[in-house]
C-alpha atoms as a PDB file:
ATOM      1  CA  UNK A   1     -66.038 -37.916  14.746  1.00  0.00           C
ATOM      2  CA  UNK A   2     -66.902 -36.630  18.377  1.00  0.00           C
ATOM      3  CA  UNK A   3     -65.110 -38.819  20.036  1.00  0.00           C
ATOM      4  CA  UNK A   4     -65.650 -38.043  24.027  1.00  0.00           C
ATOM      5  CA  UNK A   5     -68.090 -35.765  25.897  1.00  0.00           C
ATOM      6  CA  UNK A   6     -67.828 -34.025  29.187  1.00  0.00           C
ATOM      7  CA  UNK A   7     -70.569 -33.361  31.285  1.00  0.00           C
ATOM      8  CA  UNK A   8     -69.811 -30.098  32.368  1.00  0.00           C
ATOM      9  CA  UNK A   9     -72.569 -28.267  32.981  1.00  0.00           C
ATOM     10  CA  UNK A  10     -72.825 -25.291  35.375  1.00  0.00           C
ATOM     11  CA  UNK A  11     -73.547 -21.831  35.999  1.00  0.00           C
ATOM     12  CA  UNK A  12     -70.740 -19.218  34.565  1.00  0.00           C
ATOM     13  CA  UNK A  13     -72.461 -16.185  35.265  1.00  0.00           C
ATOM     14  CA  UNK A  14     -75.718 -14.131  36.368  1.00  0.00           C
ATOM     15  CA  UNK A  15     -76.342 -10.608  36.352  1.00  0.00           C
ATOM     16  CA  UNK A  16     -75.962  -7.176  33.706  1.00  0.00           C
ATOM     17  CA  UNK A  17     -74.638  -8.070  30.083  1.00  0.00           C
ATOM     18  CA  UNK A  18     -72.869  -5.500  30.062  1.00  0.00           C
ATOM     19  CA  UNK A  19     -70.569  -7.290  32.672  1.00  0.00           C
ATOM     20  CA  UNK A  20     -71.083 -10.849  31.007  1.00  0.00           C
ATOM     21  CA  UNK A  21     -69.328  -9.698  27.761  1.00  0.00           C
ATOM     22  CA  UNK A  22     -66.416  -8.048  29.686  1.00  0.00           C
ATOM     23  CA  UNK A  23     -65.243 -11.183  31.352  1.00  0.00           C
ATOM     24  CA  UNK A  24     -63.276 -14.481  30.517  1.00  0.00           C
ATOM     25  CA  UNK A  25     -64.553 -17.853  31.464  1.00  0.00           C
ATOM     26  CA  UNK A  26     -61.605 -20.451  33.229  1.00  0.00           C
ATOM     27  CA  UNK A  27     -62.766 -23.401  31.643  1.00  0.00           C
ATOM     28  CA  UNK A  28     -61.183 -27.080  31.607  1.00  0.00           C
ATOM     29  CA  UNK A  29     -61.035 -26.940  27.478  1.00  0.00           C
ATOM     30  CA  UNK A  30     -59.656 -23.490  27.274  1.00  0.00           C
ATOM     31  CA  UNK A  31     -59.712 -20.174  28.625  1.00  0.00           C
ATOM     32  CA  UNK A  32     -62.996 -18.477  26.616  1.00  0.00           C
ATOM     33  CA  UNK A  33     -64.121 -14.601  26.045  1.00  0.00           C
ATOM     34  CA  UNK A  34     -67.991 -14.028  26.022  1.00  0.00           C
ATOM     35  CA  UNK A  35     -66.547 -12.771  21.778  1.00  0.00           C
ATOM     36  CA  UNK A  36     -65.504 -16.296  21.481  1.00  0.00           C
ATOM     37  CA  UNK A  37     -68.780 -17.596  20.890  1.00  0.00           C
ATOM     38  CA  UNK A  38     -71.473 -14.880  20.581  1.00  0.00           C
ATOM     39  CA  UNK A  39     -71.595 -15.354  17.163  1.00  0.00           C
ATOM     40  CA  UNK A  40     -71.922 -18.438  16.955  1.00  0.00           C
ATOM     41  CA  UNK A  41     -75.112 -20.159  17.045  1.00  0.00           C
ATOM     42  CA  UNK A  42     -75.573 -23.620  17.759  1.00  0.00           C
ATOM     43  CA  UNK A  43     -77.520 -24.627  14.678  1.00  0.00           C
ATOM     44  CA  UNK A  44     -74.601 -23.241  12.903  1.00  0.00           C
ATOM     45  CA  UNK A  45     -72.937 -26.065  13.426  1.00  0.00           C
ATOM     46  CA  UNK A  46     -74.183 -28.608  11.542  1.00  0.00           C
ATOM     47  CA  UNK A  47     -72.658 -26.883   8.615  1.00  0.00           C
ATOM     48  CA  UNK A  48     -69.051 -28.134  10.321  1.00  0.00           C
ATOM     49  CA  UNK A  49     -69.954 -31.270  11.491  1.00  0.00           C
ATOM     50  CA  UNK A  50     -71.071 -34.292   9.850  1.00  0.00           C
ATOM     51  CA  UNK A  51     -75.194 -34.726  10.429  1.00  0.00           C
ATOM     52  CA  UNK A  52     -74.073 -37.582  12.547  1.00  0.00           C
ATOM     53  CA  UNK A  53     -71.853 -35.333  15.098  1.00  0.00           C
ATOM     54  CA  UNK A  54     -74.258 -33.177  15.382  1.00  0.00           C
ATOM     55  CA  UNK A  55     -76.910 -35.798  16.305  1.00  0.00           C
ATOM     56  CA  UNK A  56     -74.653 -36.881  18.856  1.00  0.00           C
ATOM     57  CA  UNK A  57     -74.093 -33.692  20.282  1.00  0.00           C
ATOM     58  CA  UNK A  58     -77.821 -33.169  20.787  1.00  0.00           C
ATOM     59  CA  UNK A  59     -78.598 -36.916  21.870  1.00  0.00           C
ATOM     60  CA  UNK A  60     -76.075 -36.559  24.704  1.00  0.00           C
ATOM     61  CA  UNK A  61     -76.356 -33.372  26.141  1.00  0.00           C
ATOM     62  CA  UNK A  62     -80.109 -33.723  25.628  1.00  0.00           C
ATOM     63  CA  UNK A  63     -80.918 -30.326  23.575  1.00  0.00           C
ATOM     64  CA  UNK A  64     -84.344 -29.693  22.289  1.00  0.00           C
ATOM     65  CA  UNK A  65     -85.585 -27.555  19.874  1.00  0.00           C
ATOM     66  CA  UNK A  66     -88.298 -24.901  21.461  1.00  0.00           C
ATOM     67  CA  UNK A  67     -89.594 -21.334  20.541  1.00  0.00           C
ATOM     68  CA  UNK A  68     -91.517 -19.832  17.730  1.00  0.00           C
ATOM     69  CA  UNK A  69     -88.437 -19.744  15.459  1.00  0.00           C
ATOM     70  CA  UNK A  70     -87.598 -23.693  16.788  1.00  0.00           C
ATOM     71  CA  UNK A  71     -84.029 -23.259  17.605  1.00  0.00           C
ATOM     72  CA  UNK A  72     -81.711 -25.901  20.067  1.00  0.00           C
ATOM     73  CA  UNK A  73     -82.513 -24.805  23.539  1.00  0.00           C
ATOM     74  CA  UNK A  74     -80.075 -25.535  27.102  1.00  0.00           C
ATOM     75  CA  UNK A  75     -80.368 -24.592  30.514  1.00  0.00           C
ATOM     76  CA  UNK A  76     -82.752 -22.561  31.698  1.00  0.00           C
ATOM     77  CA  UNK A  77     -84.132 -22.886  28.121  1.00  0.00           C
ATOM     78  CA  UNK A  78     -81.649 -20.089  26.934  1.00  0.00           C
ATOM     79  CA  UNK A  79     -80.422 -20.640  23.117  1.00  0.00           C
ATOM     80  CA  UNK A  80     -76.978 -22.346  22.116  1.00  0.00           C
ATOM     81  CA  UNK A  81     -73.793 -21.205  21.013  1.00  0.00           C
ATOM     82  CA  UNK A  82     -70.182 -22.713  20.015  1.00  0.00           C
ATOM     83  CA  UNK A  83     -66.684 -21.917  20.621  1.00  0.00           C
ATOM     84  CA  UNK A  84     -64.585 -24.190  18.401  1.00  0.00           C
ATOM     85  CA  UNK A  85     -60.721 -24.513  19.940  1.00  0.00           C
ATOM     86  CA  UNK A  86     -58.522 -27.107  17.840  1.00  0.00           C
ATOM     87  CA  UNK A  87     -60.213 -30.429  18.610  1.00  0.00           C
ATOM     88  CA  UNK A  88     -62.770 -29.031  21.336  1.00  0.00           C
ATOM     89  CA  UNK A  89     -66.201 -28.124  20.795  1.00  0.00           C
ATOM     90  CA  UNK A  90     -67.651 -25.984  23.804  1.00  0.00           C
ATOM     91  CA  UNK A  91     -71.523 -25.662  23.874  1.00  0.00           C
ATOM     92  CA  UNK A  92     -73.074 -23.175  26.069  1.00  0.00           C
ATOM     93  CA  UNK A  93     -76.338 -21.371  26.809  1.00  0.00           C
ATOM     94  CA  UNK A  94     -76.938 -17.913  26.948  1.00  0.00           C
ATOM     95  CA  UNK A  95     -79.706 -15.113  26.708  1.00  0.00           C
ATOM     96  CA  UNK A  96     -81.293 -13.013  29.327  1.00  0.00           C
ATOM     97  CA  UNK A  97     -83.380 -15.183  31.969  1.00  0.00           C
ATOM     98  CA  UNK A  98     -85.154 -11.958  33.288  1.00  0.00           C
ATOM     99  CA  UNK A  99     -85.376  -8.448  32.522  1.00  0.00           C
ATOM    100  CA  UNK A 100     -81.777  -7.202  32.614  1.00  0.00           C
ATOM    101  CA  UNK A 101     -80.587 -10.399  34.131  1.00  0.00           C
ATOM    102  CA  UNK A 102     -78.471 -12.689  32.267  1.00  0.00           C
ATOM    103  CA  UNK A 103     -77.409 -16.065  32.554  1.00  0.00           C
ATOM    104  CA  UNK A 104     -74.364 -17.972  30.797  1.00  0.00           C
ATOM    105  CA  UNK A 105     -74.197 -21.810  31.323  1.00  0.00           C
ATOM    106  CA  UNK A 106     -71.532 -24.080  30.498  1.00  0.00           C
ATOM    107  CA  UNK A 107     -73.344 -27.052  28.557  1.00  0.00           C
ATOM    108  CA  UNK A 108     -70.850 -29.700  27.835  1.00  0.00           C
ATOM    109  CA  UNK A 109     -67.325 -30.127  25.833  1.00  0.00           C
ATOM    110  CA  UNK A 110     -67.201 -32.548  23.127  1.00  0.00           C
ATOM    111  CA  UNK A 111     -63.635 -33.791  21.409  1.00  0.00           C
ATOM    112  CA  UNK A 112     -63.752 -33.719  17.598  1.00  0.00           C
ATOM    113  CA  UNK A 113     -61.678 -35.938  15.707  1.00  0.00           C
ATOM    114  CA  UNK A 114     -62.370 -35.006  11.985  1.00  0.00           C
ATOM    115  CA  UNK A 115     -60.182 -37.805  10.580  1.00  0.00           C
ATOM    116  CA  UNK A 116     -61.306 -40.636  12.667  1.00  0.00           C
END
């Protein structure tokens, strides 16, 4: 059960990739490497949370679906990905804004309280 949400959201980083997967974020949750969560798309999570979790992780941070291929969009409309650390869920958006620029946002953290 998500049981609080944070609204978090800012700008981590902007410029080369190739310096945006070198670096560690400072975050309230957690300290987080860009390997943390690049693997780890967004959707992907409704296969750890219940359907109702995930509905209120979309609901509140106000993700929409977008692009040919219809996947959970954030700032900037950059796709989603998750790091998952112990009861925290950290949701951010990433992807390149313009040709060799990148962008990483921090989207919101959410507490997770399987048992409750």
């Amino acid at each position: 059960m998500i049981t609080k949400y944070e609204v978090t959201k800012s700008l981590l980083f902007d410029g080369d990739e190739e310096e945006a997967v070198l670096k560690s974020f400072s975050l309230p949750a957690r300290n987080i490497k860009f390997s943390d969560f690049a693997n780890n798309n967004f959707e992907d999570l409704q296969k750890i949370l219940t359907p109702g979790d995930f509905d209120t992780i979309i609901k509140t941070a106000g993700f929409t679906p977008g692009g040919f291929l219809n996947l959970y969009q954030g700032s900037d409309r950059l796709r989603l990905y998750y790091a998952k650390r112990e009861d925290a869920i950290i949701v951010f958006a990433y992807g390149e804004f313009q040709p060799t620029r990148y962008k990483l946002y921090l989207e919101g953290v959410w507490i997770y309280n399987p048992g409750k």
